[in-house]
C-alpha atoms as a PDB file:
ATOM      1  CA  UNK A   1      16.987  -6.612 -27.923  1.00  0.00           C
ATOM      2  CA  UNK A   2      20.659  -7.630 -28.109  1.00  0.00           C
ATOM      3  CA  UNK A   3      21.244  -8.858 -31.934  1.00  0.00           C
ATOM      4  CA  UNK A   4      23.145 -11.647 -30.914  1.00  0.00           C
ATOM      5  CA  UNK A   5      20.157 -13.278 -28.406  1.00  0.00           C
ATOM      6  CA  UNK A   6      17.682 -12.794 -32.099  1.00  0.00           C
ATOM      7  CA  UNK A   7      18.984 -13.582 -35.468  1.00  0.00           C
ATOM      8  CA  UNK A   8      22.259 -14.304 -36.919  1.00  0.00           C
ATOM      9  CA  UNK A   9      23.149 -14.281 -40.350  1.00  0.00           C
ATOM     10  CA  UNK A  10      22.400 -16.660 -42.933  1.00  0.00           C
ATOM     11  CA  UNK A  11      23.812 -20.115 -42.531  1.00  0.00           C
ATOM     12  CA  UNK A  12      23.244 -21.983 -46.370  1.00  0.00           C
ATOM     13  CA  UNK A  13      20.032 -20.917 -46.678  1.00  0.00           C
ATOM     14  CA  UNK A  14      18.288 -20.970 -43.261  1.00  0.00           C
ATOM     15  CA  UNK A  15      17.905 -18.186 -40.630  1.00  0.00           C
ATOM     16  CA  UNK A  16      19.395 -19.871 -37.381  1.00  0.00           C
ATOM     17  CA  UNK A  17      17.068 -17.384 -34.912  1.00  0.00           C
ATOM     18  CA  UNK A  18      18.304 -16.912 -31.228  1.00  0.00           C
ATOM     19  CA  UNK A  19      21.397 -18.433 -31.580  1.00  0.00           C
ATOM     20  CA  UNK A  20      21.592 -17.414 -28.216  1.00  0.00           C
ATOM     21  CA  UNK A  21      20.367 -20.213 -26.955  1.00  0.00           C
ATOM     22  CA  UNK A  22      22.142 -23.292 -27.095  1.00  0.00           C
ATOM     23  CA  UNK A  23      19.681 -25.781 -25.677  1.00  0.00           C
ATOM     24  CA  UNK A  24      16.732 -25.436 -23.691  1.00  0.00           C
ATOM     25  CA  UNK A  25      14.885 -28.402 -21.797  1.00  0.00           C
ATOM     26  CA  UNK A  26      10.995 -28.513 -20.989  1.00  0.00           C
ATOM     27  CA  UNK A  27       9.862 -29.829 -17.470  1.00  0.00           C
ATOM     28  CA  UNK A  28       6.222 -30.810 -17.820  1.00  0.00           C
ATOM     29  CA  UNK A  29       3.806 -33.094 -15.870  1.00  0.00           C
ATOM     30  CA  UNK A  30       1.145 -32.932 -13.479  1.00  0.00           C
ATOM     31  CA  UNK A  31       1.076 -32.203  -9.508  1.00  0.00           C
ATOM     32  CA  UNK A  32       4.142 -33.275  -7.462  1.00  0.00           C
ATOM     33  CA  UNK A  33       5.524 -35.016 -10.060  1.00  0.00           C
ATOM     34  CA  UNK A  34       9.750 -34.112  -9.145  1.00  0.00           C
ATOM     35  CA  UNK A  35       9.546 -30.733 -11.651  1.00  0.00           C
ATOM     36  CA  UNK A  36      11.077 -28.930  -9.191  1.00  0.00           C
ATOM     37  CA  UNK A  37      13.482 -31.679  -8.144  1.00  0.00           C
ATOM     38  CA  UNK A  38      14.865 -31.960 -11.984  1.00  0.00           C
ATOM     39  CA  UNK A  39      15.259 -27.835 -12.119  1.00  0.00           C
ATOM     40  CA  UNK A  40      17.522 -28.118  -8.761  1.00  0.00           C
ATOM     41  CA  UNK A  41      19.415 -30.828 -10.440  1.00  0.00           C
ATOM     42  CA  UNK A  42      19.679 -29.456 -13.735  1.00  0.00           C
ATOM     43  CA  UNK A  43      21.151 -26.330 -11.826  1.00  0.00           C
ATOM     44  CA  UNK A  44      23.463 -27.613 -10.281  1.00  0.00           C
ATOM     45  CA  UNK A  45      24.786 -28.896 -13.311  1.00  0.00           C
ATOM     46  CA  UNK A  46      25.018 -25.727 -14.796  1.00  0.00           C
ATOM     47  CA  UNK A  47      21.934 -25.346 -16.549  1.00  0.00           C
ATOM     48  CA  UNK A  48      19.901 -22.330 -15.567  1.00  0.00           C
ATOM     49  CA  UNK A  49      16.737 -22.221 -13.954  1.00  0.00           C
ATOM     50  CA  UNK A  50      14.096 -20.418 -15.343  1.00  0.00           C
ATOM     51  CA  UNK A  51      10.088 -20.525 -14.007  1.00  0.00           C
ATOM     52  CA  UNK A  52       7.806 -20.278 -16.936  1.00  0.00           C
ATOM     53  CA  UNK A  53       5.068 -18.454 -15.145  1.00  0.00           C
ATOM     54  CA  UNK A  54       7.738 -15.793 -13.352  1.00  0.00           C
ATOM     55  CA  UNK A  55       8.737 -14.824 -16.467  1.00  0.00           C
ATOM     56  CA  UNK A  56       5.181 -14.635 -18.627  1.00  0.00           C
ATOM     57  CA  UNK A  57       4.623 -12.655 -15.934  1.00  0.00           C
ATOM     58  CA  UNK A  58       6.966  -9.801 -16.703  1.00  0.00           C
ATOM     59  CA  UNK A  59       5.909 -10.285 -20.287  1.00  0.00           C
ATOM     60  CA  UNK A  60       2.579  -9.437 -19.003  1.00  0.00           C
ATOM     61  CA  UNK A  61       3.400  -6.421 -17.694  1.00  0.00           C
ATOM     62  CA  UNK A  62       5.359  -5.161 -20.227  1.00  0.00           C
ATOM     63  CA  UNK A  63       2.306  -5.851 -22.283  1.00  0.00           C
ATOM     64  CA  UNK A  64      -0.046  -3.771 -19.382  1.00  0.00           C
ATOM     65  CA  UNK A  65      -1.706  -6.865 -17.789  1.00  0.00           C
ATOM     66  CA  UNK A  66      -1.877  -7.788 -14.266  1.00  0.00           C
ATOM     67  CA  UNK A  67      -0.409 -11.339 -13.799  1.00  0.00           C
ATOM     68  CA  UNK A  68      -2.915 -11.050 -10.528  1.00  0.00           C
ATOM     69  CA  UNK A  69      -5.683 -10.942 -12.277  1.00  0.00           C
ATOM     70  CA  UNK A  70      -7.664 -14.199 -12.196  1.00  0.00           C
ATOM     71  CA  UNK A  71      -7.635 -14.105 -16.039  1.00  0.00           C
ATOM     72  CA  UNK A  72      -4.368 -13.317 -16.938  1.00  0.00           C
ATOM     73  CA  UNK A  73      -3.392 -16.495 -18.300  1.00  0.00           C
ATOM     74  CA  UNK A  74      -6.551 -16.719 -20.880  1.00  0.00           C
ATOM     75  CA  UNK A  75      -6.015 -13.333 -21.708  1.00  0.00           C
ATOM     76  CA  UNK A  76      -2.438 -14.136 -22.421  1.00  0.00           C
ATOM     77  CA  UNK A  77      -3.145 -16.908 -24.450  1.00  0.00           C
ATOM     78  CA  UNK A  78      -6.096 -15.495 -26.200  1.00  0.00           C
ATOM     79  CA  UNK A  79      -5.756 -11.746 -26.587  1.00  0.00           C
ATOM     80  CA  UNK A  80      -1.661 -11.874 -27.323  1.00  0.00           C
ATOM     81  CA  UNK A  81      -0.401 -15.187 -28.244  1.00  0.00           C
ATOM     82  CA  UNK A  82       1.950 -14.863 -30.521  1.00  0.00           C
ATOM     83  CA  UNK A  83       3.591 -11.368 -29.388  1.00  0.00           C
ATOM     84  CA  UNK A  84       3.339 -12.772 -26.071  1.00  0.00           C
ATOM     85  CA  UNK A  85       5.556 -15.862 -26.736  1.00  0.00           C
ATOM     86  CA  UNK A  86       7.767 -14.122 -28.886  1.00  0.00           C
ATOM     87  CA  UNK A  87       8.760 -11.581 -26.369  1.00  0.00           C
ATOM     88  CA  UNK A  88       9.107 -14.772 -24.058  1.00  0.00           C
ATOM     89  CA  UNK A  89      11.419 -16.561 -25.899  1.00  0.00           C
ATOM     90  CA  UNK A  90      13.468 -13.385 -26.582  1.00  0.00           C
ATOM     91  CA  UNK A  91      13.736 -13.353 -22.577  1.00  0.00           C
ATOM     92  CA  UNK A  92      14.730 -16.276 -22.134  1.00  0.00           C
ATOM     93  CA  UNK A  93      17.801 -15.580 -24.603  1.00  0.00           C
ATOM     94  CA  UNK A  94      18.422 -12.419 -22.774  1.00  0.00           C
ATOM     95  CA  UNK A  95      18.928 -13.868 -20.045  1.00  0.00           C
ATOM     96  CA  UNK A  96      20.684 -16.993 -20.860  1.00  0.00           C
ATOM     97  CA  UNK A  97      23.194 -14.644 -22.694  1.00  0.00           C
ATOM     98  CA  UNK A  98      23.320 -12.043 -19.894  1.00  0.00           C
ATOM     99  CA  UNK A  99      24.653 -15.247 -17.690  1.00  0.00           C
ATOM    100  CA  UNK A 100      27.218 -16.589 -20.495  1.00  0.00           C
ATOM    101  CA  UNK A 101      25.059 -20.286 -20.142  1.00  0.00           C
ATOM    102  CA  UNK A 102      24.223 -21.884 -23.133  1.00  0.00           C
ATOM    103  CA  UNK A 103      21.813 -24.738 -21.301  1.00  0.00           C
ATOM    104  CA  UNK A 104      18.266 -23.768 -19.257  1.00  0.00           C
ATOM    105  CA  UNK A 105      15.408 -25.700 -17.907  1.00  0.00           C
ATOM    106  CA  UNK A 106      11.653 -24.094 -18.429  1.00  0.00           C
ATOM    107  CA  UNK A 107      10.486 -25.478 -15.493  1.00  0.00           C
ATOM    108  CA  UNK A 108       6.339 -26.034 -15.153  1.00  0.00           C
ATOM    109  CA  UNK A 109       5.228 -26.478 -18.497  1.00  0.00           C
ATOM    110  CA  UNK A 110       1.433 -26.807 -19.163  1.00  0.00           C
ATOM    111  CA  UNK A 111       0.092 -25.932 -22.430  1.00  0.00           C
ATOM    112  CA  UNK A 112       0.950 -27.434 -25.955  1.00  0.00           C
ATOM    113  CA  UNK A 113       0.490 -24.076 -27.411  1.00  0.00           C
ATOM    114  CA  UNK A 114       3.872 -23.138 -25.793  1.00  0.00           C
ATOM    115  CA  UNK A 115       5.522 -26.092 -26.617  1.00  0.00           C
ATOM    116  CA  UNK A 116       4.861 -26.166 -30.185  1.00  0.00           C
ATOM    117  CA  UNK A 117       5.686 -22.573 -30.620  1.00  0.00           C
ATOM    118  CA  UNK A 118       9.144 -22.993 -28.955  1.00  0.00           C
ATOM    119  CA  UNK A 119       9.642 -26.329 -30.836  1.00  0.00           C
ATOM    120  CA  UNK A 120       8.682 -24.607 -34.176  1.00  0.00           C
ATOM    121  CA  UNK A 121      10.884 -21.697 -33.640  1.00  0.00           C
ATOM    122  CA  UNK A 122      14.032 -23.682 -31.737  1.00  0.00           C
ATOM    123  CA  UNK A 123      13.835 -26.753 -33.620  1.00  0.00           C
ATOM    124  CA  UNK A 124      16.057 -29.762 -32.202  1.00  0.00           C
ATOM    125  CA  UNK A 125      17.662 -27.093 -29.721  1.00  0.00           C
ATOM    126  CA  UNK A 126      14.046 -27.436 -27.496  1.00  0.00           C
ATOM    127  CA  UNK A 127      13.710 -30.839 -25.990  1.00  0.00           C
ATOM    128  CA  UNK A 128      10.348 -31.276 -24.333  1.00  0.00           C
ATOM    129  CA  UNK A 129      10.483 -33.839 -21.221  1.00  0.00           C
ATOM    130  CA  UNK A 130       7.368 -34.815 -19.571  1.00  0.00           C
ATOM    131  CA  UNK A 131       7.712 -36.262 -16.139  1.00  0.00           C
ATOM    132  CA  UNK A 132       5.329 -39.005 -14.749  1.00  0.00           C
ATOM    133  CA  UNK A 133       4.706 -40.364 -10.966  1.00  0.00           C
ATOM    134  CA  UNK A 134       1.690 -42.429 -10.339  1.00  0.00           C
ATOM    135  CA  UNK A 135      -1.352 -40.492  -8.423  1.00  0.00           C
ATOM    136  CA  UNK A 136      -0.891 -42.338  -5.390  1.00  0.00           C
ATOM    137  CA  UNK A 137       2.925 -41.897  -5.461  1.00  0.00           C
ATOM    138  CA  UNK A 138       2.711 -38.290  -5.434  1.00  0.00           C
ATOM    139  CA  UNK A 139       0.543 -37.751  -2.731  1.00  0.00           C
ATOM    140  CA  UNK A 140       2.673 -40.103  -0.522  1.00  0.00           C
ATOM    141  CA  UNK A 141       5.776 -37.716  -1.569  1.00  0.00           C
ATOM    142  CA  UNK A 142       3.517 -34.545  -0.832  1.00  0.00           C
ATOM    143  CA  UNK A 143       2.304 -35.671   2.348  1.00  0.00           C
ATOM    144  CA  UNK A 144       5.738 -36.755   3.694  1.00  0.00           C
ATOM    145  CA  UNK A 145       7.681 -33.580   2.628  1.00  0.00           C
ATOM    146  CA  UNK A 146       5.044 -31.665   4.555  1.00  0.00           C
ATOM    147  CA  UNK A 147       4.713 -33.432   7.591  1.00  0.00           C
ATOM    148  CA  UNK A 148       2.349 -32.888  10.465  1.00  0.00           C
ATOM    149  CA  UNK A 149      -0.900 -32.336   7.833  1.00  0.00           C
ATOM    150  CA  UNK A 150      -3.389 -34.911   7.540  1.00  0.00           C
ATOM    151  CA  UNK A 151      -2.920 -37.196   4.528  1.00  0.00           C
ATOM    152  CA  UNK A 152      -6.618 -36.511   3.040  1.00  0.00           C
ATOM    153  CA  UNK A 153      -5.723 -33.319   3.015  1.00  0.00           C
ATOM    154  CA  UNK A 154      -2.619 -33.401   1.087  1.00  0.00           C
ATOM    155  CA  UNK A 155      -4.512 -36.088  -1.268  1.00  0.00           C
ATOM    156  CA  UNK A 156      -6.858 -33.388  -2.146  1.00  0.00           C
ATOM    157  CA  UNK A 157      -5.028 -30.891  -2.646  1.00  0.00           C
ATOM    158  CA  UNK A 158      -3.122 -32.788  -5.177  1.00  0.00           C
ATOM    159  CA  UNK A 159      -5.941 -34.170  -7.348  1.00  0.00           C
ATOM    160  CA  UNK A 160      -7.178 -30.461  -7.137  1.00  0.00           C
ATOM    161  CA  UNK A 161      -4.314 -29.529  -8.632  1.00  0.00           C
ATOM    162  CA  UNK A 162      -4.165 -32.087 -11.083  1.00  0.00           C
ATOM    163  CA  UNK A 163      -7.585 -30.817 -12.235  1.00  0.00           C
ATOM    164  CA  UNK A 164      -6.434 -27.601 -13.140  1.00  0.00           C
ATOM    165  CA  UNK A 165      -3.332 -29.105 -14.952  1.00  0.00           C
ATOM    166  CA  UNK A 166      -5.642 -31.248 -16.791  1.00  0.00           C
ATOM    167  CA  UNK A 167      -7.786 -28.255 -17.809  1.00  0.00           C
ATOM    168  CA  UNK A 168      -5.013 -26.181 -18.748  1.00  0.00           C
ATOM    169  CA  UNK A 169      -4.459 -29.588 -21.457  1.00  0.00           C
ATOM    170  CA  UNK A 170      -0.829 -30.721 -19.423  1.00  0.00           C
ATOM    171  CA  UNK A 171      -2.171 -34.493 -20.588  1.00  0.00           C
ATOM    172  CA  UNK A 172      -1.618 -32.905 -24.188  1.00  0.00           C
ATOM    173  CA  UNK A 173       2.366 -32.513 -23.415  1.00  0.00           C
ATOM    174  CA  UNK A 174       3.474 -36.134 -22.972  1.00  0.00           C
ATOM    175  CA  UNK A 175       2.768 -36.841 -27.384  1.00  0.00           C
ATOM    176  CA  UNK A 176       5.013 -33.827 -27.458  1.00  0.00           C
ATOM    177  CA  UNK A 177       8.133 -34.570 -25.438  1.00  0.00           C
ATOM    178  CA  UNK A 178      11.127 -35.755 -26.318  1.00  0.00           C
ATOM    179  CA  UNK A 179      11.570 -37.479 -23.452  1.00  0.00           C
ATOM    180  CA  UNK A 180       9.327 -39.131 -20.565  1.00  0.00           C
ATOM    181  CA  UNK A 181      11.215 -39.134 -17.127  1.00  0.00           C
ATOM    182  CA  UNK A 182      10.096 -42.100 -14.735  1.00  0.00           C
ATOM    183  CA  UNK A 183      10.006 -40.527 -11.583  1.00  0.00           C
ATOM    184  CA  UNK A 184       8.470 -43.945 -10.158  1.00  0.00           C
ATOM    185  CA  UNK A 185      11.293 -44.990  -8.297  1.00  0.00           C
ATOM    186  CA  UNK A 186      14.423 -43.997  -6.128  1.00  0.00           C
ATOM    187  CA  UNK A 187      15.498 -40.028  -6.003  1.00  0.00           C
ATOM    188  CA  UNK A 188      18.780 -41.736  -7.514  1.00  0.00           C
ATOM    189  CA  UNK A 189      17.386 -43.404 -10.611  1.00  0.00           C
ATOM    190  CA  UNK A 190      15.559 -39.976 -11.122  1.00  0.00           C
ATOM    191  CA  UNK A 191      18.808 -38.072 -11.063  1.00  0.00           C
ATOM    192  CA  UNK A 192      20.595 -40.867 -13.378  1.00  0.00           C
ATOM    193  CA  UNK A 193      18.021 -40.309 -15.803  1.00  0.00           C
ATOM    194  CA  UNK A 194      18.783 -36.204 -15.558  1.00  0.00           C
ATOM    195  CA  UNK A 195      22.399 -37.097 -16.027  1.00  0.00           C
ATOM    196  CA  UNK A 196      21.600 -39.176 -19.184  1.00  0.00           C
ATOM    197  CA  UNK A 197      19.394 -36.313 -20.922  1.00  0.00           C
ATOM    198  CA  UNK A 198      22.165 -33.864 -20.369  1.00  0.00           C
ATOM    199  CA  UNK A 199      24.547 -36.753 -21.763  1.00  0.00           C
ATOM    200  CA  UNK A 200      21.847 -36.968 -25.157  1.00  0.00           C
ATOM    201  CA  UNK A 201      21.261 -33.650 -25.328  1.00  0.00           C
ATOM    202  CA  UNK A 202      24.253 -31.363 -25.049  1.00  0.00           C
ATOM    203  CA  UNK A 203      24.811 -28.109 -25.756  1.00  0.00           C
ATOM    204  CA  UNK A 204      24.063 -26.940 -29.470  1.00  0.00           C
ATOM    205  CA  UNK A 205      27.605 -24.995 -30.301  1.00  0.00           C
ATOM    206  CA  UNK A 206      26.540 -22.080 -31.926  1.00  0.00           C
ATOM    207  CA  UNK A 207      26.811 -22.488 -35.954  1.00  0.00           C
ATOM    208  CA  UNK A 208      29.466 -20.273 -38.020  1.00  0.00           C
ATOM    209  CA  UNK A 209      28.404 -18.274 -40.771  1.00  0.00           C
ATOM    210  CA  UNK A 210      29.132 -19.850 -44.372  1.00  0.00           C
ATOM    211  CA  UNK A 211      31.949 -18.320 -46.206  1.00  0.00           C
ATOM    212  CA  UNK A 212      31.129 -16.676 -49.224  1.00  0.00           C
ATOM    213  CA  UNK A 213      32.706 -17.852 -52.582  1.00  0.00           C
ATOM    214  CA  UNK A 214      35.660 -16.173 -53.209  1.00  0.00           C
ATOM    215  CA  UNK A 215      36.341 -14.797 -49.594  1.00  0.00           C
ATOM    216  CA  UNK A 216      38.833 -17.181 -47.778  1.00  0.00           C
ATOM    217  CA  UNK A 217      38.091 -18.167 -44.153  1.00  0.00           C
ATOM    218  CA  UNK A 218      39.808 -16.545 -41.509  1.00  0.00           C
ATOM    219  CA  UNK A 219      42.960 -17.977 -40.758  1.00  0.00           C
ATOM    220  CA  UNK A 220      43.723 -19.276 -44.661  1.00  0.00           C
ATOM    221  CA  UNK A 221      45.470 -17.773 -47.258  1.00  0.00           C
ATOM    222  CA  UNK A 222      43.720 -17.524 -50.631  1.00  0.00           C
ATOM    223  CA  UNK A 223      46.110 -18.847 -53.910  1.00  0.00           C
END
């Protein structure tokens, strides 16, 4: 791993660890809630895109577990925890310095074991959002984007996947965010919202090392 996407040198007296990574934002919430809709939006604003399960994924294989398997995610989460995040994180700063951007969404989060890690590790540079949209709301959404399927259908399908999102403990996320989005109402007061967390939460500019006594910053002339 590049040292510049893991640990930079002592700044006072803490460790500032990917530095990397200027800021990275959380999308969270259940079924159809407009997770998707905030990564497009937050992309075309420059921040990159990343899908949280694409990318365990390829930790899982570099780790010699088949994200097919039915039980990859418990075994993830159970068997390899800590490496496992670790090595995701470390991604994630790969690739965010690999692409010169110092802003990305994790889009899809579900389980407070990730967020806390990446909140421990990243500090005020991870901002959790959790998004909410009434039940009824989102199947309306879900059944008019698909179009042509019957609407009982769609409505089960949802709460089906709601029960796996409350299983995996997504409820658990919303004490953790930062932020709650309201995705209640028009596609434009979602998007204002967007443009307001990017507004509170810009880029964190990468911190300078301290100067050590006696050695004059670049640029000056000692006396």
């Amino acid at each position: 791993m590049d040292e510049d996407t893991h640990v930079t040198p002592v700044i006072g007296s803490s460790i500032i660890r990917y530095p990397g990574i200027g800021r990275l934002f959380s999308l969270g919430g259940l079924s159809e809630c407009g997770k998707s809709i905030a990564g497009q939006y937050l992309a075309s604003h420059g921040v990159l895109r990343i899908k949280i399960a694409r990318l365990l994924a390829d930790v899982g294989r570099e780790l010699l577990l088949d994200p097919d398997d039915p039980t990859f995610t418990d075994q993830l989460y159970t068997s390899h925890a800590s490496i496992a995040l670790s090595m995701f994180i470390e991604c994630v700063a790969k690739h965010m310095v690999e692409r010169g951007v110092q802003l990305a969404s994790l889009e899809s989060m579900y389980r407070s074991q990730t967020a806390i890690f990446l909140k421990d590790v990243l500090g005020q540079r991870m901002v959790h959002t959790f998004i909410e949209a009434p039940l009824e709301l989102r199947i309306e959404r879900e059944w008019r984007k698909l179009g042509g399927e019957p609407r009982e259908a769609v409505a089960c399908r949802v709460r089906e996947k709601d029960a796996m999102k409350q299983r995996l403990g997504v409820p658990q996320l919303r004490p953790l965010a930062d932020v709650v989005l309201d995705n209640s109402g028009s596609l434009q007061d979602y998007r204002s919202q967007l443009d307001r967390l990017l507004d509170e939460f810009p880029s964190v500019a990468k911190p300078q090392p301290r100067v050590l006594p006696g050695k004059p910053p670049s640029g000056e002339v000692s006396e």
